[in-house]
Protein backbone atom coordinates (compact mmCIF):
# COMPACT_ATOMS: atom_id res chain seq x y z
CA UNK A 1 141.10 97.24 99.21
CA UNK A 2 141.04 93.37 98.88
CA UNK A 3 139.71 91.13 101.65
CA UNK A 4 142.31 88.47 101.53
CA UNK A 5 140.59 86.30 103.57
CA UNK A 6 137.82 86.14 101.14
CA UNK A 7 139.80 85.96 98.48
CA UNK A 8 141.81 82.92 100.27
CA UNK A 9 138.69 81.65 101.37
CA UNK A 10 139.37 81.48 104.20
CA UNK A 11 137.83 82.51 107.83
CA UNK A 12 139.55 86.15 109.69
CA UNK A 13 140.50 83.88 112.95
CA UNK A 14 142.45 81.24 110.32
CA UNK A 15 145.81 79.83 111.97
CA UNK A 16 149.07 80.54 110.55
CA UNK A 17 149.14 77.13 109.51
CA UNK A 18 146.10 77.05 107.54
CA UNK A 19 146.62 80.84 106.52
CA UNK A 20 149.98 79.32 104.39
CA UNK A 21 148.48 76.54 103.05
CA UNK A 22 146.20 78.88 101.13
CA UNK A 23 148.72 80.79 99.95
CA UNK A 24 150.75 78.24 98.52
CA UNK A 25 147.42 76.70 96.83
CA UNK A 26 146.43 80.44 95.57
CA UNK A 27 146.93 80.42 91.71
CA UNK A 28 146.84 84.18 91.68
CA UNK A 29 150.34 85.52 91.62
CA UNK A 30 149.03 89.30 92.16
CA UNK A 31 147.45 88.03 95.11
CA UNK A 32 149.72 84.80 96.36
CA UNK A 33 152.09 88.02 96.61
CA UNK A 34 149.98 90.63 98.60
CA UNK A 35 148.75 87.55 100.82
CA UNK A 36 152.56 86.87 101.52
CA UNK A 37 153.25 90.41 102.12
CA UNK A 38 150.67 91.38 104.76
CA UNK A 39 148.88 87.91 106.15
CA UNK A 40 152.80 86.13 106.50
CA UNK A 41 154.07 88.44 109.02
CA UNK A 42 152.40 88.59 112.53
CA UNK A 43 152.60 92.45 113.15
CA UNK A 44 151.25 92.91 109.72
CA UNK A 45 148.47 90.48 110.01
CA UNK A 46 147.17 92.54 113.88
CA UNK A 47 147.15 95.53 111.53
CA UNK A 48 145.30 94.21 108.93
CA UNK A 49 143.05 92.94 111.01
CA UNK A 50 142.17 95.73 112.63
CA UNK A 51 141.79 97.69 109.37
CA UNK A 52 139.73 94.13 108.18
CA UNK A 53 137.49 94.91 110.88
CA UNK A 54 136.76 98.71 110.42
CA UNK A 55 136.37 98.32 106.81
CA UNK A 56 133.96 94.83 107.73
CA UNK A 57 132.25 97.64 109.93
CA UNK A 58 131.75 100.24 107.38
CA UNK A 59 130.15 97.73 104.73
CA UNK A 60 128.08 96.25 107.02
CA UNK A 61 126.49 99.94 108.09
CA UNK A 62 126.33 100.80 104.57
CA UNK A 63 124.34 97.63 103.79
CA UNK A 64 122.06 98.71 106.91
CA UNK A 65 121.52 102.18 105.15
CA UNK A 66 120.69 100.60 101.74
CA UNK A 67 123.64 102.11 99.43
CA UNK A 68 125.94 99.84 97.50
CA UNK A 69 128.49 100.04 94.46
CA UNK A 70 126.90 101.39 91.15
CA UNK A 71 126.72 98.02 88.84
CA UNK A 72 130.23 99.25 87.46
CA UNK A 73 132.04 98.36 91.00
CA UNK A 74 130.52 95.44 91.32
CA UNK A 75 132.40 92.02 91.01
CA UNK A 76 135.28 94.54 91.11
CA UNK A 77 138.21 94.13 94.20
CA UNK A 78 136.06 98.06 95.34
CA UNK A 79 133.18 95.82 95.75
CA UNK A 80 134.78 93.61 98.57
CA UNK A 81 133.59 94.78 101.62
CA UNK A 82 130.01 95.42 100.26
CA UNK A 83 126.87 93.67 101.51
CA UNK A 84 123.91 93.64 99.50
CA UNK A 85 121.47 96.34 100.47
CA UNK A 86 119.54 95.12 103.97
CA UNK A 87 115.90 95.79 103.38
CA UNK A 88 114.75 95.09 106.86
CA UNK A 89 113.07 97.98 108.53
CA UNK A 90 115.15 99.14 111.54
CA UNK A 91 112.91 99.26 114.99
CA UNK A 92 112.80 102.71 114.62
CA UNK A 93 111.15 103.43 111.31
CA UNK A 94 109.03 100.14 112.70
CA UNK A 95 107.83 102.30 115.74
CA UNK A 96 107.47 105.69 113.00
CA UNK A 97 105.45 104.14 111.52
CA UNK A 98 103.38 102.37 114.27
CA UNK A 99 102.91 106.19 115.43
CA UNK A 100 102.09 107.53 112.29
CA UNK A 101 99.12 105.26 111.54
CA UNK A 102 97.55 106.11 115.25
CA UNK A 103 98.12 109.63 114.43
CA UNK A 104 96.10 108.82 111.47
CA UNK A 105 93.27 107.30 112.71
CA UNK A 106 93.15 109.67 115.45
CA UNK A 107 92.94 112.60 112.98
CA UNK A 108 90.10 111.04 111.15
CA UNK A 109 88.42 110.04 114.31
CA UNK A 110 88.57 113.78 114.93
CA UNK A 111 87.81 114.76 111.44
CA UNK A 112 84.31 112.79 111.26
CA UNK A 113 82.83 113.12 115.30
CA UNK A 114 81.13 116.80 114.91
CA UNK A 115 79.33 114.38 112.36
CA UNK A 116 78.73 111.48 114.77
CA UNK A 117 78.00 113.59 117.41
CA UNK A 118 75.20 115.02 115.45
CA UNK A 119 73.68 111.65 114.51
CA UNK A 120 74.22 110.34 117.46
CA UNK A 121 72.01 113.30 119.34
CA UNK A 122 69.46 112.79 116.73
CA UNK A 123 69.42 109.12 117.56
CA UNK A 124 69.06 109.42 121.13
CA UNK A 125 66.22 112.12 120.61
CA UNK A 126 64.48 110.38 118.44
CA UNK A 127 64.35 107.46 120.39
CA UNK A 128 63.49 109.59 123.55
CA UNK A 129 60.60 110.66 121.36
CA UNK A 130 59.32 107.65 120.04
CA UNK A 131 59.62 105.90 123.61
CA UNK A 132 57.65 108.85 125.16
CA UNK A 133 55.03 108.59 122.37
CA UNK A 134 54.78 105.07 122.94
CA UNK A 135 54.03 105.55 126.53
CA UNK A 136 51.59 108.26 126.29
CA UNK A 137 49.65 105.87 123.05
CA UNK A 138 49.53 103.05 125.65
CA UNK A 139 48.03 105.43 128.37
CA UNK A 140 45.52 106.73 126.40
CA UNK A 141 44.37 103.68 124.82
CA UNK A 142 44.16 102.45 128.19
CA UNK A 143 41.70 104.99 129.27
């Protein structure tokens, strides 16, 4: 399906006035002809319009899901309502992946205390020792 209005160049809300202006100026007889047939008449302009906007709809979700024409389609009338792939990450995948990497470092955290919980017993022994044993050196060389 064609979008006449970007074929006309022209914007969806254009005024009849303007709308036949660009039809007259088109140089493309195939589509001066299909412009005259559906954009001319007022009942067939609503319906196109609301078909303009479903199809608008449709591209625009595709684009958000990342699929487009094969290179074949493209530059092609098939390729009209196609956006270029939108490469934002949606808020969701955002907070995936948010909760993935605290999963992550949670699991490692998990993974590696038996370890630090070893060394750091060791380390608070030892230096129980070493301050006891300074003590008791001090109190005998006191003596």
């Amino acid at each position: 399906m064609r979008d006449l209005y970007q074929r006309l160049t022209l914007p969806p809300n254009a005024t009849p006035q303007e709308l036949q202006r660009a039809i007259e100026a088109c140089q493309h007889s195939a589509l001066k002809q299909d412009a005259e047939a559906v954009l001319a008449l007022p009942e067939r302009r609503d319906a196109y319009d609301e078909l303009h906007a479903t199809v608008s709809d449709i591209g625009r979700l595709r684009s958000r899901l990342g699929l487009s024409h094969g290179a074949h389609w493209q530059g092609n009338v098939a390729n009209d309502f196609s956006l270029p792939p939108d490469n934002a990450i949606s808020r969701h995948d955002e907070l995936v992946d948010r909760v993935s990497h605290a999963v992550t470092l949670y699991n490692r955290w998990r993974r590696f205390r038996g370890i630090w919980l070893l060394v750091a017993t060791f380390g608070v022994g030892a230096g129980a020792g070493l301050a006891a044993g300074f003590v008791l050196c001090m109190r005998w060389w006191a003596a």
